[in-house]
PDB file of N, CA and C in Angstrom:
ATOM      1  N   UNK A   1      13.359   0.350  28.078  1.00  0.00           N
ATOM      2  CA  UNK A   1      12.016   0.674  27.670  1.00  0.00           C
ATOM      3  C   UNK A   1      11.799   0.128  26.254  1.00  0.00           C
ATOM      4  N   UNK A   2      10.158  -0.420  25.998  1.00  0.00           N
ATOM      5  CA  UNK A   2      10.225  -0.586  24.740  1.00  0.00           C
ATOM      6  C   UNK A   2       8.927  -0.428  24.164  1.00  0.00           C
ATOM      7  N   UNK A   3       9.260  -0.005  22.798  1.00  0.00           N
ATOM      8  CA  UNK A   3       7.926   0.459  22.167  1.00  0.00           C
ATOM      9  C   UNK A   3       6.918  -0.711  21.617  1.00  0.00           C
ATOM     10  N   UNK A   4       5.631  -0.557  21.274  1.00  0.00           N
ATOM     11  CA  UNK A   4       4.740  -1.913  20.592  1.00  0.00           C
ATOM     12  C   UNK A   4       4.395  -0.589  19.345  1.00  0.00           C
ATOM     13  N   UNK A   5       4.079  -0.794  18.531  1.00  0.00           N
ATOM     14  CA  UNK A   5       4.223  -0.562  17.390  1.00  0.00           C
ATOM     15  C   UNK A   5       3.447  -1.351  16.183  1.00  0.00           C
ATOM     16  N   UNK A   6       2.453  -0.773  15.321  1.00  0.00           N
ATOM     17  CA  UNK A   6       1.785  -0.923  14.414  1.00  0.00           C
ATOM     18  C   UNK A   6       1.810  -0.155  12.754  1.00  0.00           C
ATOM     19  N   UNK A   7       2.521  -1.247  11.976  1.00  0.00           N
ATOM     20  CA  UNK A   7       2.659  -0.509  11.075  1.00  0.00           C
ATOM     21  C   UNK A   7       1.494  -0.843   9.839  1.00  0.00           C
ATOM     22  N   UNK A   8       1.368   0.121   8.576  1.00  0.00           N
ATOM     23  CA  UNK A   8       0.399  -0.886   7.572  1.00  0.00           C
ATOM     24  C   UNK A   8       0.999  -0.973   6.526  1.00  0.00           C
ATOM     25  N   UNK A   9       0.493  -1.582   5.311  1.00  0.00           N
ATOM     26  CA  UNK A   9       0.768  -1.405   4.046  1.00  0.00           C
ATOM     27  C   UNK A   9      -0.531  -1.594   3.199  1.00  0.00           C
ATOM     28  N   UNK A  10      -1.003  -0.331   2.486  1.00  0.00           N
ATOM     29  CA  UNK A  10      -1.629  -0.420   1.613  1.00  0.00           C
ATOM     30  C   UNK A  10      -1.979  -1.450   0.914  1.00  0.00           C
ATOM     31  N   UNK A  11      -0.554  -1.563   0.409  1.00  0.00           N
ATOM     32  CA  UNK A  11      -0.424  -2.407  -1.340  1.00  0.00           C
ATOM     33  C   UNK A  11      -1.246  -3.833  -0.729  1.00  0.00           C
ATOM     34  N   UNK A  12      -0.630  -4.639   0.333  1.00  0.00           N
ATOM     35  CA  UNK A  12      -1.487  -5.796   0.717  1.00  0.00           C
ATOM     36  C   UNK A  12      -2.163  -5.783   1.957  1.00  0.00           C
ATOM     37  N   UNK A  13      -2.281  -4.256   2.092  1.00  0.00           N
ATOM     38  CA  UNK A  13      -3.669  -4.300   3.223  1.00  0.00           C
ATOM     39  C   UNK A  13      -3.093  -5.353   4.090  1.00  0.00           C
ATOM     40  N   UNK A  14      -2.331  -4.801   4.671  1.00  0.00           N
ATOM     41  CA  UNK A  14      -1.791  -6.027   6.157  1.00  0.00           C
ATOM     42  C   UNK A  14      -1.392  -5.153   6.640  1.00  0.00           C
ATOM     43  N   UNK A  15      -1.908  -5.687   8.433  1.00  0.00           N
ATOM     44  CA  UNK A  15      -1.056  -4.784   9.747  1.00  0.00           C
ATOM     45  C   UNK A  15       0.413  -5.108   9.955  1.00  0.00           C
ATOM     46  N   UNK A  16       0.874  -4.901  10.318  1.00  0.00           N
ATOM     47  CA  UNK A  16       2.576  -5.852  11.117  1.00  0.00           C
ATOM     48  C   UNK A  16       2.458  -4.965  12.428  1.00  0.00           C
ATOM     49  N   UNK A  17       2.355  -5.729  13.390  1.00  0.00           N
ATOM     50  CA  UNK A  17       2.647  -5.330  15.106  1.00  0.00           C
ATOM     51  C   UNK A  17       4.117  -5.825  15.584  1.00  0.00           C
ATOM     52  N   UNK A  18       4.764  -5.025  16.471  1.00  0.00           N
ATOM     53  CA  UNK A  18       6.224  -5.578  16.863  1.00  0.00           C
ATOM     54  C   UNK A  18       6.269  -4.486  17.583  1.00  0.00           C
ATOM     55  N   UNK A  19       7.187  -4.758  18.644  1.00  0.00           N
ATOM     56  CA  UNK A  19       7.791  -4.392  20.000  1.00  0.00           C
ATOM     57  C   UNK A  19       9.394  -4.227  19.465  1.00  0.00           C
ATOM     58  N   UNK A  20      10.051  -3.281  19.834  1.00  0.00           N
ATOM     59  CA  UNK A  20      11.446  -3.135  19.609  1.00  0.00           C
ATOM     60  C   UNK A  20      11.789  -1.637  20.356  1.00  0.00           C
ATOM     61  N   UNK A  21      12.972  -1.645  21.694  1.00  0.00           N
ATOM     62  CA  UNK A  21      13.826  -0.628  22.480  1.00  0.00           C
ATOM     63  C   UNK A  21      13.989   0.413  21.131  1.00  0.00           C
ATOM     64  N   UNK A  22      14.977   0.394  20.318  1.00  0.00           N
ATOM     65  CA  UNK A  22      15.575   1.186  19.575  1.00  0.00           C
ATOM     66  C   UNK A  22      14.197   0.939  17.824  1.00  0.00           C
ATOM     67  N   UNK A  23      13.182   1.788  17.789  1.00  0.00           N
ATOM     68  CA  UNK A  23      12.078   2.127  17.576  1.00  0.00           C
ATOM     69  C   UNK A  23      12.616   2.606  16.023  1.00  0.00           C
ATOM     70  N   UNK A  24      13.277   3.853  16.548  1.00  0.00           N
ATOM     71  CA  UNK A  24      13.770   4.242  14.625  1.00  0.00           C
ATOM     72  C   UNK A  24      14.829   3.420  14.116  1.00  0.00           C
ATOM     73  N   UNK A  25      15.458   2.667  14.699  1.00  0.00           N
ATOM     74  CA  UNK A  25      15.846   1.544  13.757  1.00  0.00           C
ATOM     75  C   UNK A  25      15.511   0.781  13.372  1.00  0.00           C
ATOM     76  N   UNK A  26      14.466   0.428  13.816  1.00  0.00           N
ATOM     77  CA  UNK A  26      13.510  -0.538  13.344  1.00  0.00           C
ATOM     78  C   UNK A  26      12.619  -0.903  12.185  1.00  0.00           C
ATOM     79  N   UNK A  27      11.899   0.526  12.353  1.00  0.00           N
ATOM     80  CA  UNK A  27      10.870   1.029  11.398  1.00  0.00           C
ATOM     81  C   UNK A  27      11.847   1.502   9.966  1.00  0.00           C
ATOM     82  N   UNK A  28      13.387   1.846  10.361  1.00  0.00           N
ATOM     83  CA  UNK A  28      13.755   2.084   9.429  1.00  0.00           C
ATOM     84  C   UNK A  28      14.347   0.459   8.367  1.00  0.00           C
ATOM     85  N   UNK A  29      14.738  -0.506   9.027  1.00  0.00           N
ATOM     86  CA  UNK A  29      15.001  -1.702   8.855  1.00  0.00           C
ATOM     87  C   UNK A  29      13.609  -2.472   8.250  1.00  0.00           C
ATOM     88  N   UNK A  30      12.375  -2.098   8.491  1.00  0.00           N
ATOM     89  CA  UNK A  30      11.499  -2.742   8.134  1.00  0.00           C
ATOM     90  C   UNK A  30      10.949  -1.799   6.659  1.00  0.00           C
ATOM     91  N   UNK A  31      11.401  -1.051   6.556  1.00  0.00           N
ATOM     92  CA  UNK A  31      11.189  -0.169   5.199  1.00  0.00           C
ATOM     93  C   UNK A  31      12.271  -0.404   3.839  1.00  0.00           C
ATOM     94  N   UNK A  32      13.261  -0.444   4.689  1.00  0.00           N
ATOM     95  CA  UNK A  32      13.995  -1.165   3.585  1.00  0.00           C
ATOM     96  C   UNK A  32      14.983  -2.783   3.696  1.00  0.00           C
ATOM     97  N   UNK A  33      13.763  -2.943   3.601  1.00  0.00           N
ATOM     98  CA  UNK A  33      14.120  -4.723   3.511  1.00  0.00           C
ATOM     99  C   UNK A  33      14.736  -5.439   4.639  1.00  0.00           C
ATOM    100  N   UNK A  34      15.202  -4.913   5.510  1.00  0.00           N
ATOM    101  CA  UNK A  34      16.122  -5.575   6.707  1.00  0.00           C
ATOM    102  C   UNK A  34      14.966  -6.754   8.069  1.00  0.00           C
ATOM    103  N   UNK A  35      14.240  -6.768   7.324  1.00  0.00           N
ATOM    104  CA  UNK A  35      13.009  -7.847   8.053  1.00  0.00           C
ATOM    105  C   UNK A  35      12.322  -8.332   7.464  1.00  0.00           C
ATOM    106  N   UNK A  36      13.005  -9.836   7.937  1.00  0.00           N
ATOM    107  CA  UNK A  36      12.017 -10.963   6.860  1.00  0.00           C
ATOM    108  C   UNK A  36      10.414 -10.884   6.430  1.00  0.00           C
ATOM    109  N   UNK A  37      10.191 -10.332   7.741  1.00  0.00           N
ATOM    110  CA  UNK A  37       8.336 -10.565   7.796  1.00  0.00           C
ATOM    111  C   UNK A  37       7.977  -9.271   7.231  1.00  0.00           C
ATOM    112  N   UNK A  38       8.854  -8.561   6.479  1.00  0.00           N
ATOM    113  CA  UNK A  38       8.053  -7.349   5.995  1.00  0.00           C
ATOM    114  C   UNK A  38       8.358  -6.649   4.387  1.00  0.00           C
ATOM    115  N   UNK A  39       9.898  -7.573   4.120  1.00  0.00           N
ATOM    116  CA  UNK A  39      10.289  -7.378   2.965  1.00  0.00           C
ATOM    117  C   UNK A  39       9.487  -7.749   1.777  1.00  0.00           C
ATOM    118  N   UNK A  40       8.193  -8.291   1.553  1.00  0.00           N
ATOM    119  CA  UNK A  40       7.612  -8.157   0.612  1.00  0.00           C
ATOM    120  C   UNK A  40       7.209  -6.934  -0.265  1.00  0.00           C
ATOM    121  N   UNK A  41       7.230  -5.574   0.602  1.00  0.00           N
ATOM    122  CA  UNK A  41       6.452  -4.700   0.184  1.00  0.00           C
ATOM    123  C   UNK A  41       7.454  -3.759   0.659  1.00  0.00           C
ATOM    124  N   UNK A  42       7.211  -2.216   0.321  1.00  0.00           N
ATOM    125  CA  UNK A  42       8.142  -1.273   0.914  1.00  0.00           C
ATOM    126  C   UNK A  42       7.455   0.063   1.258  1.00  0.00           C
ATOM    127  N   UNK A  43       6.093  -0.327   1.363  1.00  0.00           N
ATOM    128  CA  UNK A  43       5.333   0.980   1.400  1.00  0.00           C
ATOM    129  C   UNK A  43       4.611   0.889   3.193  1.00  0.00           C
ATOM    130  N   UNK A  44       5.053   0.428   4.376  1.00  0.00           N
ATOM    131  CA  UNK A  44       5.165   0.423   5.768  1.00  0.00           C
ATOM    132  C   UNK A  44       5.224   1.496   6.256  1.00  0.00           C
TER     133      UNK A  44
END
């Protein structure tokens, strides 16, 4: 099974959409830096 998923960030007002099985690792990987397309910012 897998989740689709929408996250935001304030600071530059951008969406990020992504699909990923294991959901809280993800979101946790994209909060602190572990994804290219999101490591600009840390507020997701």
């Amino acid at each position: 099974m897998f989740y689709v998923y929408i996250i935001y960030s304030i600071s530059i007002d951008q969406y990020y959409i992504g699909y990923k099985a294991n959901l809280i690792d993800r979101l946790y990987r994209h909060c602190n830096s572990g994804s290219k397309a999101t490591k600009k910012v840390k507020d997701w």
